[in-house]
N, C-alpha and C. Protein backbone atom coordinates (compact mmCIF):
# COMPACT_ATOMS: atom_id res chain seq x y z
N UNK A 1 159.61 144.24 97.22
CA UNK A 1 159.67 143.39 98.38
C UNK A 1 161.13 143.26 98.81
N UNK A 2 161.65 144.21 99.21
CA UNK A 2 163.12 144.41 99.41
C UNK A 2 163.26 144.42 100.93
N UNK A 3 162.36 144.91 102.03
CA UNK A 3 162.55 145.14 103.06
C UNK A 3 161.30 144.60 103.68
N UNK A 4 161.87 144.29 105.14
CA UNK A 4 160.39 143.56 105.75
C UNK A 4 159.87 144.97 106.08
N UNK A 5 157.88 145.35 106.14
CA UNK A 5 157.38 146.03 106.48
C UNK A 5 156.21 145.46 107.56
N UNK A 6 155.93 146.82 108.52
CA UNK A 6 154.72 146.26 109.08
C UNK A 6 153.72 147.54 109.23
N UNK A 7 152.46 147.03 109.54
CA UNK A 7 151.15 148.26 109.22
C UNK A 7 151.21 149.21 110.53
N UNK A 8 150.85 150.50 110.73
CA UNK A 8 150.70 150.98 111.95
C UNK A 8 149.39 150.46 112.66
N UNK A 9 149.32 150.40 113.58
CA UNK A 9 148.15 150.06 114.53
C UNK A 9 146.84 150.03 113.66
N UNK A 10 147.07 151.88 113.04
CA UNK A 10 145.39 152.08 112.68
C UNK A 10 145.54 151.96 111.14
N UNK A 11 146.29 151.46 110.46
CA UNK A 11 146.53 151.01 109.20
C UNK A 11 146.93 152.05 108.19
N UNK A 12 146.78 153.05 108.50
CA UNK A 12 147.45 154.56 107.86
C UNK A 12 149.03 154.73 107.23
N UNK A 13 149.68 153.49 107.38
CA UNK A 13 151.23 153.63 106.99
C UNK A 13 151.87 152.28 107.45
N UNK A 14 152.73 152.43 106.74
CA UNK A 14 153.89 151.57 106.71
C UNK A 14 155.33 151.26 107.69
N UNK A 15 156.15 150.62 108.46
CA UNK A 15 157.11 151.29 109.21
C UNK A 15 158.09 150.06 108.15
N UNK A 16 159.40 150.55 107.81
CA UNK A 16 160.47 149.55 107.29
C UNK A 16 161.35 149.61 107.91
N UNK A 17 161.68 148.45 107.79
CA UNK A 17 163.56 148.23 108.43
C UNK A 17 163.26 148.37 110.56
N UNK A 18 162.25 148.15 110.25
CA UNK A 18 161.29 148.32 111.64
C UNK A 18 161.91 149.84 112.08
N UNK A 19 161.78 150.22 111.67
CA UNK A 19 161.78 152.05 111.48
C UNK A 19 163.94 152.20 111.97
N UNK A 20 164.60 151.64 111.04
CA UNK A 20 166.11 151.93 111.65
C UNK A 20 166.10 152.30 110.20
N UNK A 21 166.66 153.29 109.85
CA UNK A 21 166.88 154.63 108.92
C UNK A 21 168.58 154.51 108.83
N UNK A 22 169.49 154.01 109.70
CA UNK A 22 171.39 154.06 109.98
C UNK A 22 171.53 153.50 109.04
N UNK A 23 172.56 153.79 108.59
CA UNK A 23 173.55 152.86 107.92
C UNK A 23 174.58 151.77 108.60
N UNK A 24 174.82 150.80 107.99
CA UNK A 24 175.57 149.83 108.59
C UNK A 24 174.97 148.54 108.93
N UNK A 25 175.51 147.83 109.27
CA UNK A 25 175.82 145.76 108.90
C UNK A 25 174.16 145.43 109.81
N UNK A 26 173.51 146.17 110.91
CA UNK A 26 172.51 145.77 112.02
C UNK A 26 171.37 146.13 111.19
N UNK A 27 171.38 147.02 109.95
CA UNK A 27 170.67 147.36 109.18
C UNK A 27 170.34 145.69 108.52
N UNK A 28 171.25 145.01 107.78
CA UNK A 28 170.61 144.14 107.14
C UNK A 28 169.67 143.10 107.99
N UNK A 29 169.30 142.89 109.12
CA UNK A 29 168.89 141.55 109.31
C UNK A 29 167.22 142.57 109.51
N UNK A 30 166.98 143.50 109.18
CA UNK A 30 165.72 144.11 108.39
C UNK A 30 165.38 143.86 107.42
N UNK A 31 166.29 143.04 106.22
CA UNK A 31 165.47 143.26 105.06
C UNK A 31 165.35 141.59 104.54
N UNK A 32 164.85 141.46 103.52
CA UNK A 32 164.40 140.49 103.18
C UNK A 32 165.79 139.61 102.62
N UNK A 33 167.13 140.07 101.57
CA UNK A 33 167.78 139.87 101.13
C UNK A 33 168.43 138.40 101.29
N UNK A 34 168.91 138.01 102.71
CA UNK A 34 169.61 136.75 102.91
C UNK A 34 169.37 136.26 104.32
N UNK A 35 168.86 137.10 105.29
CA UNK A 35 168.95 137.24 106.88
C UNK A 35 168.06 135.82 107.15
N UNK A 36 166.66 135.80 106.69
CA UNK A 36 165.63 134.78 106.68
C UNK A 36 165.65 134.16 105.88
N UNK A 37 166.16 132.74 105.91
CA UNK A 37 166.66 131.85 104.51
C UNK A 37 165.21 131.34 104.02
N UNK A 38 164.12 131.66 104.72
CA UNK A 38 162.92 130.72 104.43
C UNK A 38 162.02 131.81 103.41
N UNK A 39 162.56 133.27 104.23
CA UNK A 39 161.81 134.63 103.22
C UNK A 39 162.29 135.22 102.76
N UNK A 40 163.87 135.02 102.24
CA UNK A 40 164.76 135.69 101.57
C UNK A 40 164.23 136.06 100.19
N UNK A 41 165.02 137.03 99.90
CA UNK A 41 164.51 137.63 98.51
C UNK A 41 164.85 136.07 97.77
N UNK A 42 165.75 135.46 97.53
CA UNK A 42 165.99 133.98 96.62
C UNK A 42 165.40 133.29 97.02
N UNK A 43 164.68 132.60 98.14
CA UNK A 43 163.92 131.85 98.06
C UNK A 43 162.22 132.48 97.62
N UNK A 44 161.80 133.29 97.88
CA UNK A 44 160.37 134.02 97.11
C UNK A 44 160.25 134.19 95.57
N UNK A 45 161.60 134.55 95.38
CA UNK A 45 161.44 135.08 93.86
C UNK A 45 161.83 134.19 93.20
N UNK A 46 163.06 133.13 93.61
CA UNK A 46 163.78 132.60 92.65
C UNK A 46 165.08 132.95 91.92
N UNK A 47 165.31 134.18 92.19
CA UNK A 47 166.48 135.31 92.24
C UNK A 47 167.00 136.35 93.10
N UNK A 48 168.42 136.75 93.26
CA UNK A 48 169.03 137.32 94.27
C UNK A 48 169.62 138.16 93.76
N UNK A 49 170.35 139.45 94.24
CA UNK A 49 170.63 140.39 93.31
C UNK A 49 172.12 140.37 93.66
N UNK A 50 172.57 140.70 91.87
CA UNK A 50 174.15 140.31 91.36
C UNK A 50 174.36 141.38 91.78
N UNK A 51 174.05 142.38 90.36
CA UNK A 51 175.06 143.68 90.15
C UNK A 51 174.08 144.43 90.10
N UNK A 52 174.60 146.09 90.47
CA UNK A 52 173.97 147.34 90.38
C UNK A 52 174.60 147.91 88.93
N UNK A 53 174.24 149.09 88.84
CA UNK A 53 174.65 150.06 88.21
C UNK A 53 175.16 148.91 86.55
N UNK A 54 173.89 148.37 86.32
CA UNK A 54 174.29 147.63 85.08
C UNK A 54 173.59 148.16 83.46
N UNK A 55 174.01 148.92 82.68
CA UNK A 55 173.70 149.03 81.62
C UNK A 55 172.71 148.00 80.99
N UNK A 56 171.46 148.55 80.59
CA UNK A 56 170.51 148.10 79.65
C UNK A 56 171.09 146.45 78.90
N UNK A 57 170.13 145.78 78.85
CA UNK A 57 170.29 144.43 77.53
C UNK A 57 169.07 144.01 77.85
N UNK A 58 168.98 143.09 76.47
CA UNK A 58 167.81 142.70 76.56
C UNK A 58 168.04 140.80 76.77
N UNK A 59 166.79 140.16 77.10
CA UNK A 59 167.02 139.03 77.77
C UNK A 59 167.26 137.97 76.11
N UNK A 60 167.34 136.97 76.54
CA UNK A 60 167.61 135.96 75.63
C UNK A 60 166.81 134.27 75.99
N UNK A 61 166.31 134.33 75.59
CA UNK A 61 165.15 133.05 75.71
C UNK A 61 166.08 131.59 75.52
N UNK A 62 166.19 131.06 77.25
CA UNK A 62 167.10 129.81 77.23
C UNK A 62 166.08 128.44 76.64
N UNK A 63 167.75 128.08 75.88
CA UNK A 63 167.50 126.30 75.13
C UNK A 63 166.20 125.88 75.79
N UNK A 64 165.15 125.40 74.66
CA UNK A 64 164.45 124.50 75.84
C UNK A 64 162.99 125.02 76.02
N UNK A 65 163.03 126.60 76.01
CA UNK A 65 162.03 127.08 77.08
C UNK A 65 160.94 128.23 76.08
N UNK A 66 161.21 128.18 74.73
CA UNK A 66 160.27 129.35 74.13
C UNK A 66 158.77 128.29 74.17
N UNK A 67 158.54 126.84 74.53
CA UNK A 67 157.70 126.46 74.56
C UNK A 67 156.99 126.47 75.94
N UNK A 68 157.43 127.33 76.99
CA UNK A 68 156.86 127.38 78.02
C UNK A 68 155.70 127.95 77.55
N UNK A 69 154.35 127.65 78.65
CA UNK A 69 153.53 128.42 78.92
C UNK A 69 153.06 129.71 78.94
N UNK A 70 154.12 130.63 79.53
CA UNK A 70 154.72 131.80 79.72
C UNK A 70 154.62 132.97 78.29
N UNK A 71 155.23 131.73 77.81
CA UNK A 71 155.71 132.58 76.75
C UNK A 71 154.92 132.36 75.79
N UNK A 72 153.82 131.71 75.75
CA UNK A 72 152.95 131.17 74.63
C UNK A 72 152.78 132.61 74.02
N UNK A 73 152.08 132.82 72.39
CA UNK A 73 152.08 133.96 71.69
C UNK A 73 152.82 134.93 71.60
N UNK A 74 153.97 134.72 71.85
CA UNK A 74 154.98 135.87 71.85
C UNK A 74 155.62 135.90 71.00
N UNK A 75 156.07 134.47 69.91
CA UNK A 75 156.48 134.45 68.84
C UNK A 75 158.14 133.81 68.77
N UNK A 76 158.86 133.98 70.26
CA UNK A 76 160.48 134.14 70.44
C UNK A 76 160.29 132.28 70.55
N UNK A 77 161.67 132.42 69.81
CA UNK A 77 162.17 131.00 69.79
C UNK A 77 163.54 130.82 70.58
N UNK A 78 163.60 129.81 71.11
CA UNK A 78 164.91 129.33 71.99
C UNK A 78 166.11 130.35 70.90
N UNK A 79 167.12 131.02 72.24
CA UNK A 79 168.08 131.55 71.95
C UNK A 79 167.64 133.02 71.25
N UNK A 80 166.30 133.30 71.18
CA UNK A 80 165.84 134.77 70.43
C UNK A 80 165.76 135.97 71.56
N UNK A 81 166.80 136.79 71.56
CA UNK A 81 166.63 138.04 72.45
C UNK A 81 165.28 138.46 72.44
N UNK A 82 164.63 139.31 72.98
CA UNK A 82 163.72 140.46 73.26
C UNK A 82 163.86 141.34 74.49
N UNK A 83 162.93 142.52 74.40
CA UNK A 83 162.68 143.61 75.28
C UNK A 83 164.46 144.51 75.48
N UNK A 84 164.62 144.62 73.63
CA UNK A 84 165.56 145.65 73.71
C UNK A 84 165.95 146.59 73.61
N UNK A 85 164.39 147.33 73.28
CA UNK A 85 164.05 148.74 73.27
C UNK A 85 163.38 149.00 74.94
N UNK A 86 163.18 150.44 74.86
CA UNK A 86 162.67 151.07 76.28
C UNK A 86 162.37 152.08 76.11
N UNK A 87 161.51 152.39 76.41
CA UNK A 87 160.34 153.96 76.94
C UNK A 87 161.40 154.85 77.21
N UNK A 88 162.35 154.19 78.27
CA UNK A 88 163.34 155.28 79.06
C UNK A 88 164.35 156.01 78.17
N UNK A 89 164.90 157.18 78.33
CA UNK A 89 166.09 157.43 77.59
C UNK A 89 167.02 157.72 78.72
N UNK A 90 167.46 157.01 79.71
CA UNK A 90 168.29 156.96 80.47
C UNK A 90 169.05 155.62 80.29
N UNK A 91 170.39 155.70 80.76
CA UNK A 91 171.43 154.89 80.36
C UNK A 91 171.30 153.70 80.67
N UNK A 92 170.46 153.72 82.02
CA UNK A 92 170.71 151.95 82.55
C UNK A 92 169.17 151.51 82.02
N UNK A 93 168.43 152.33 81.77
CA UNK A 93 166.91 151.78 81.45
C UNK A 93 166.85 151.58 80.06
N UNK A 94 167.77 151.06 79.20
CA UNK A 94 167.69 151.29 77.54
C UNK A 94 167.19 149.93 77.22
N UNK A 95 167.07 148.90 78.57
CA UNK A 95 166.40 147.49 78.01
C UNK A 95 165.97 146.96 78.90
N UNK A 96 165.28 145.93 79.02
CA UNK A 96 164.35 144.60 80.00
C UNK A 96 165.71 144.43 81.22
N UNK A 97 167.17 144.35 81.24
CA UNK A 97 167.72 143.30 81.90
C UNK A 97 169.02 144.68 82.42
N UNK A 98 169.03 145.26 83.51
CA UNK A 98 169.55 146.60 83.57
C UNK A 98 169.09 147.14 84.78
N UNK A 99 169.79 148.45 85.11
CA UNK A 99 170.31 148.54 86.55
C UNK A 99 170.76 147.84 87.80
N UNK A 100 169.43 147.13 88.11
CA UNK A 100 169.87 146.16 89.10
C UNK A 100 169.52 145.35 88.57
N UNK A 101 170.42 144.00 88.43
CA UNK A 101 169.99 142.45 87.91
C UNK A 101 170.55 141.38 89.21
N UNK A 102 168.93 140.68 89.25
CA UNK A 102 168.91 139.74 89.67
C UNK A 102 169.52 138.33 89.30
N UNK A 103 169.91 137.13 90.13
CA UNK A 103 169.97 136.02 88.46
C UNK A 103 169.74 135.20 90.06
N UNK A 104 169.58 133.76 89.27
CA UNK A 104 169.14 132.38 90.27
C UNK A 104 170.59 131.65 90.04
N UNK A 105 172.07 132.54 90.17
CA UNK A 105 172.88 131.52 90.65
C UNK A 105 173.87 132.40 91.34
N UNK A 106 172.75 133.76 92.14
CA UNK A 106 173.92 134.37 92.67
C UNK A 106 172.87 134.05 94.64
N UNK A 107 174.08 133.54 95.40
CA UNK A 107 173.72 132.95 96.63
C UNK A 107 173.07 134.10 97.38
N UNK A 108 173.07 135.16 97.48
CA UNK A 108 172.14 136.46 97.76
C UNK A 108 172.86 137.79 97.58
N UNK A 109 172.40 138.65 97.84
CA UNK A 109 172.86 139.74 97.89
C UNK A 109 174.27 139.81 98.17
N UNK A 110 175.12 140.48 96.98
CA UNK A 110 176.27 140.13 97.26
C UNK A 110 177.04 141.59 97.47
N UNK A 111 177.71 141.90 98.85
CA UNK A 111 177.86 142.61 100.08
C UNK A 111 178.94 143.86 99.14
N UNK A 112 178.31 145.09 99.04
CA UNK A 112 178.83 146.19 98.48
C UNK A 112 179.05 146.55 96.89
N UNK A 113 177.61 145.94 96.79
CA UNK A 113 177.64 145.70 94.53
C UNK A 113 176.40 146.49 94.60
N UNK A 114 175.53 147.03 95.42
CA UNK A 114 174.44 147.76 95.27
C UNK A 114 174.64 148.39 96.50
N UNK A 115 175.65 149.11 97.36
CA UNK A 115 175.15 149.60 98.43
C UNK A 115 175.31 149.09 99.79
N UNK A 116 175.26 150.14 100.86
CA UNK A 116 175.66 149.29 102.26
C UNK A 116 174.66 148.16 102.52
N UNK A 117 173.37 148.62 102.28
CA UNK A 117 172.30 147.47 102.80
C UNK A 117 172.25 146.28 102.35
N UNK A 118 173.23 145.86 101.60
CA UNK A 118 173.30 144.44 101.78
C UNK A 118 173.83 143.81 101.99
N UNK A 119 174.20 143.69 102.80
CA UNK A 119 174.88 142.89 103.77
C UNK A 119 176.01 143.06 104.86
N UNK A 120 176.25 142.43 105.75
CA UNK A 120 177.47 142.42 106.61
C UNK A 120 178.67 142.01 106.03
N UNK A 121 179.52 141.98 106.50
CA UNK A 121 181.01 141.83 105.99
C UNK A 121 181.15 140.43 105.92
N UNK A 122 180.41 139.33 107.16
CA UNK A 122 180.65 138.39 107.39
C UNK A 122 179.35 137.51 106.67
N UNK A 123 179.77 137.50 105.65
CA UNK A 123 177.98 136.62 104.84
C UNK A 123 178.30 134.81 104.96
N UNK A 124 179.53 134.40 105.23
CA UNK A 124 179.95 132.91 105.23
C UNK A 124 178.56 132.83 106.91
N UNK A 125 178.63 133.62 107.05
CA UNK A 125 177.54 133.21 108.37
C UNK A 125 176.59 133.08 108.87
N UNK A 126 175.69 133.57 107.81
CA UNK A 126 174.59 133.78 106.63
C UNK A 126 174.20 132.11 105.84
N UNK A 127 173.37 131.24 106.09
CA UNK A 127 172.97 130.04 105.11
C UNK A 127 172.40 130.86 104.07
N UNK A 128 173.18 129.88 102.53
CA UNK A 128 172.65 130.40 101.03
C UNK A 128 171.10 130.04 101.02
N UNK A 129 170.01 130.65 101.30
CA UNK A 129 168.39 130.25 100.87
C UNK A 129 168.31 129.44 99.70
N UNK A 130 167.67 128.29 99.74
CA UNK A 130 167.57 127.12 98.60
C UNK A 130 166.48 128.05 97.88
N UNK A 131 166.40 127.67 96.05
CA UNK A 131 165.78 128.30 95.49
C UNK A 131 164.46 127.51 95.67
N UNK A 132 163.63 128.08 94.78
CA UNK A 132 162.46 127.20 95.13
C UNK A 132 162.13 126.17 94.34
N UNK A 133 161.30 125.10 94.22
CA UNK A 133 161.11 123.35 93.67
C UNK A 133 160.79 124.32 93.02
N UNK A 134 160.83 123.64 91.49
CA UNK A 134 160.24 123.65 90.25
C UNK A 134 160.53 124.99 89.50
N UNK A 135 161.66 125.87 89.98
CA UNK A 135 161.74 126.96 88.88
C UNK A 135 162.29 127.01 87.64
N UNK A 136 161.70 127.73 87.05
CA UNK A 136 161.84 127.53 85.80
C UNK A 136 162.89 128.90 84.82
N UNK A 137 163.62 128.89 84.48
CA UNK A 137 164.74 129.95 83.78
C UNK A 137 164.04 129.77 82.61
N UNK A 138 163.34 131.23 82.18
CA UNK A 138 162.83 131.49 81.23
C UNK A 138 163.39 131.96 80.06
N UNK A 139 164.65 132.79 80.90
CA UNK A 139 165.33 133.86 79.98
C UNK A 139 166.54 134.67 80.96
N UNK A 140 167.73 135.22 80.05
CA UNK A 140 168.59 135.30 81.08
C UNK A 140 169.14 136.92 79.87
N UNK A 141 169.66 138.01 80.92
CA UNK A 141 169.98 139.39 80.26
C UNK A 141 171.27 138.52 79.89
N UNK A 142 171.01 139.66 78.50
CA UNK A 142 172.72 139.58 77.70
C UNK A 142 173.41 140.97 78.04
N UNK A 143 174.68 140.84 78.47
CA UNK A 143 175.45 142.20 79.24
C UNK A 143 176.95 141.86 78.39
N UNK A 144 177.37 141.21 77.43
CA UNK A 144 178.52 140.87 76.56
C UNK A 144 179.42 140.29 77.91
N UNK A 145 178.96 139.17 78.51
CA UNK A 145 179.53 137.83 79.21
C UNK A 145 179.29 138.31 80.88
N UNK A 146 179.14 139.63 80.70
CA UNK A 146 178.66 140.32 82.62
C UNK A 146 177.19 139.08 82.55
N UNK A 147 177.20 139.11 84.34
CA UNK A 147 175.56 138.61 84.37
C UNK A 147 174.43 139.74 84.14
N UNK A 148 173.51 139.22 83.91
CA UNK A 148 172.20 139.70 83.71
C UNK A 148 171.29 139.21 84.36
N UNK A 149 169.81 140.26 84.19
CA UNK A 149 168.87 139.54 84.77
C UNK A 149 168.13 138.15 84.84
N UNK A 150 168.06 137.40 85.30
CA UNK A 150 167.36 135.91 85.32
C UNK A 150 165.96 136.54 85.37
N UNK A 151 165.21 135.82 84.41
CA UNK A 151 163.73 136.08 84.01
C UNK A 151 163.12 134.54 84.37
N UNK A 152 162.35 134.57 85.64
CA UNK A 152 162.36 133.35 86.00
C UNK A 152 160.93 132.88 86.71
N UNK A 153 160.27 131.75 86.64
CA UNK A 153 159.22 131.64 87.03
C UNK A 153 158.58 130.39 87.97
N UNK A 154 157.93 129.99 88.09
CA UNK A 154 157.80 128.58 89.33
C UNK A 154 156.16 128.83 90.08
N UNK A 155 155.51 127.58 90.05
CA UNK A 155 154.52 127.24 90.53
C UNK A 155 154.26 127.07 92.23
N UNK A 156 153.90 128.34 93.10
CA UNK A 156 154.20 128.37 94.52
C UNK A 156 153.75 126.83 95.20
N UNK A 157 154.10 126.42 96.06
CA UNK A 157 153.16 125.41 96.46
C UNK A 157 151.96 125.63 97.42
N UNK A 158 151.22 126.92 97.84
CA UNK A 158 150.34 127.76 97.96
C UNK A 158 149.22 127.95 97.23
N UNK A 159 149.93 127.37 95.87
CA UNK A 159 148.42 127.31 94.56
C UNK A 159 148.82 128.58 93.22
N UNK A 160 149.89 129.89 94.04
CA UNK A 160 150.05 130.65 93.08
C UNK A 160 151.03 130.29 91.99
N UNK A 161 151.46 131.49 91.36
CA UNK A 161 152.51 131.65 90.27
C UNK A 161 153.35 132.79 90.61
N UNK A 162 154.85 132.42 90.43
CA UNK A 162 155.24 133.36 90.73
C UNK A 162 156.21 133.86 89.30
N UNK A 163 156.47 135.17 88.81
CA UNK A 163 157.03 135.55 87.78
C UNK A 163 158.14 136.67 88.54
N UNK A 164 159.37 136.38 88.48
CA UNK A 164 160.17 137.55 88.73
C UNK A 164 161.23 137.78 87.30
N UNK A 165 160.82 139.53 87.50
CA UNK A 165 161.72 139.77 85.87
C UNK A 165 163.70 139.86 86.38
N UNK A 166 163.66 140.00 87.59
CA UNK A 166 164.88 139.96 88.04
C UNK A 166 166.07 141.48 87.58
N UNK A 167 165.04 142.23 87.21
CA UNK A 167 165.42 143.59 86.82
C UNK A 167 164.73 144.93 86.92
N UNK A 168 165.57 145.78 87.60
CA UNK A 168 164.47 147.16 88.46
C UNK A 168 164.72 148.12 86.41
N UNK A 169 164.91 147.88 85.97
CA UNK A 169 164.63 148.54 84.28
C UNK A 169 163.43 147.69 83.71
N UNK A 170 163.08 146.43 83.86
CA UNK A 170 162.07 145.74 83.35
C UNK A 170 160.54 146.52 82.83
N UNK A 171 160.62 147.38 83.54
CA UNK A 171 159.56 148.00 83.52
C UNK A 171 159.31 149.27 82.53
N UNK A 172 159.98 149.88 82.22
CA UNK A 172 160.79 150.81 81.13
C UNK A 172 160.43 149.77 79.67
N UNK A 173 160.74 149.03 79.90
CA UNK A 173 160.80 148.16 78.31
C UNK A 173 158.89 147.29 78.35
N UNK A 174 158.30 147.21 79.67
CA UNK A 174 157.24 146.40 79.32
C UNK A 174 156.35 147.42 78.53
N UNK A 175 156.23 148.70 79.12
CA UNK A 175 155.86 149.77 77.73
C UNK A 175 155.64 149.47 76.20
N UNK A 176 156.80 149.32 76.09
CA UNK A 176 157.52 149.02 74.65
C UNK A 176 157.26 147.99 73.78
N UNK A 177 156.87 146.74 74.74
CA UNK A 177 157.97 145.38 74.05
C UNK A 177 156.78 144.42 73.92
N UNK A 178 156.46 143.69 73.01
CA UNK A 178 155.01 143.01 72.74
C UNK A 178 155.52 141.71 73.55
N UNK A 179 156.53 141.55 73.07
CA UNK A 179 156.98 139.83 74.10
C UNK A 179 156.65 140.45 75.44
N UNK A 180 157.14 141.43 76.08
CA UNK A 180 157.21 141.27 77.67
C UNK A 180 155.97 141.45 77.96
N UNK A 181 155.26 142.29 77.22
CA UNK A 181 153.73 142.62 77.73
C UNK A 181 152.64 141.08 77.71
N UNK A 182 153.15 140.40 76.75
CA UNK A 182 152.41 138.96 76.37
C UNK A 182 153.33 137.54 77.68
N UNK A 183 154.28 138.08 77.78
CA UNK A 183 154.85 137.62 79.58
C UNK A 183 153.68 137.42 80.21
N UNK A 184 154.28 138.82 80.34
CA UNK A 184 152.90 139.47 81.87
C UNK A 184 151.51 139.05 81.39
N UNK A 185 151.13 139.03 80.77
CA UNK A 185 149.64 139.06 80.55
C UNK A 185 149.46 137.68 80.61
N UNK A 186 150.52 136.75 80.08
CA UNK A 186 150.15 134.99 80.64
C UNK A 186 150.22 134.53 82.12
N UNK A 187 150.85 135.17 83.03
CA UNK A 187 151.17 135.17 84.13
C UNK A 187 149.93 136.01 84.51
N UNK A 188 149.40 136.60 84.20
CA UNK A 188 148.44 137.58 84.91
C UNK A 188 146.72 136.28 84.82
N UNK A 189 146.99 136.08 83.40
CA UNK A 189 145.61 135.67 83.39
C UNK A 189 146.03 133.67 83.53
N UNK A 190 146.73 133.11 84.10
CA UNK A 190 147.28 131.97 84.71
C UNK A 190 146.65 132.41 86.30
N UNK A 191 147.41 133.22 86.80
CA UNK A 191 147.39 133.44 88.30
C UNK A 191 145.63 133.98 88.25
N UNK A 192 145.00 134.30 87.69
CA UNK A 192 143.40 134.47 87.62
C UNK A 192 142.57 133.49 87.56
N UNK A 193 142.87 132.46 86.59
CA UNK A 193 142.86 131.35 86.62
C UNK A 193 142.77 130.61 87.68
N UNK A 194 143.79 130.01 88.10
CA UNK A 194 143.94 129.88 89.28
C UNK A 194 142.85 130.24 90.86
N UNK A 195 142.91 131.53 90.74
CA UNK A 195 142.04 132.14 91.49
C UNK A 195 140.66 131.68 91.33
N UNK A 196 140.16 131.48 90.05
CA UNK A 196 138.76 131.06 90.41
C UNK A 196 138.51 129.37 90.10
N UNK A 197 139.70 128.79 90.48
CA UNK A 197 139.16 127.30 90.26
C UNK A 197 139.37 127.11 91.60
């Protein structure tokens, strides 16, 4: 959910960035990142993206929170890493919290750390998107004091759940990793839940 999309007429495809393909600053107010403070990537997810090109770690379960919901049966106790192995044998995919990391205290997309598309030069002009009521910091990547991914979650006021791993490697390690798979699977069968009450 990086870019706004819309359906063709007869529903056969997709158009993004409302079909502008250029590079440069007219590009961003296409995407979801900071442009729409109400549908910004930080206000939906709960996280905004720090850094690119970030080497593998695995997350670390903040003070407080191995008694979430979330995390029920997984076994990790406050301050216990997981998801630090990975499927991948590529450099940035070696853990849960890697390549691109998200976190919930970076104000959005921050302008030439992943690329032209995010952002204009002038972001003071740009309002920071408020995160959303009630999120919850589940878990945060360890990168030896760099940020990491924010593993983060929050009750929509819509009725859903929302879970963002705050990392495009996350997925490489859910393969692998009995905690992340027991994540997902509480979030999966919560938001089902949900659905039929």
């Amino acid at each position: 959910m990086f870019e706004k999309g819309n359906y063709y007429a007869d529903g056969t495809g997709m158009i993004f960035r409302n079909g502008d393909e250029s590079v440069g600053t007219h590009r961003f107010t296409n995407t979801l990142f900071r442009a729409d403070a109400l549908r910004s990537e930080r206000a939906l997810l709960g996280v905004a993206t720090r850094r690119c090109g970030v080497f593998g770690g695995p997350y670390r379960v903040e003070p407080g929170r191995s008694g979430d919901p979330l995390l029920t049966g997984t076994g990790l106790a406050d301050n216990q890493d997981f998801g630090a192995q990975s499927a991948s044998l590529t450099t940035f995919y070696t853990a849960a919290s890697g390549l691109e990391v998200d976190t919930d205290d970076s104000p959005a997309a921050v302008p030439g750390a992943c690329g032209d598309y995010l952002g204009p030069p002038a972001m003071a002009d740009i309002p920071v998107p408020a995160l959303p009521a009630g999120l919850r910091i589940l878990a945060r990547g360890q990168h030896g004091g760099d940020a990491g991914a924010t593993l983060v979650a929050y009750d929509h006021p819509g009725g859903g759940l929302v879970l963002s791993a705050g990392s495009i490697s996350f997925g490489s390690s859910l393969v692998v990793d009995a905690a992340l798979q027991r994540i997902v699977r509480n979030a999966l069968e919560e938001a089902a839940g949900r659905a039929t009450t």
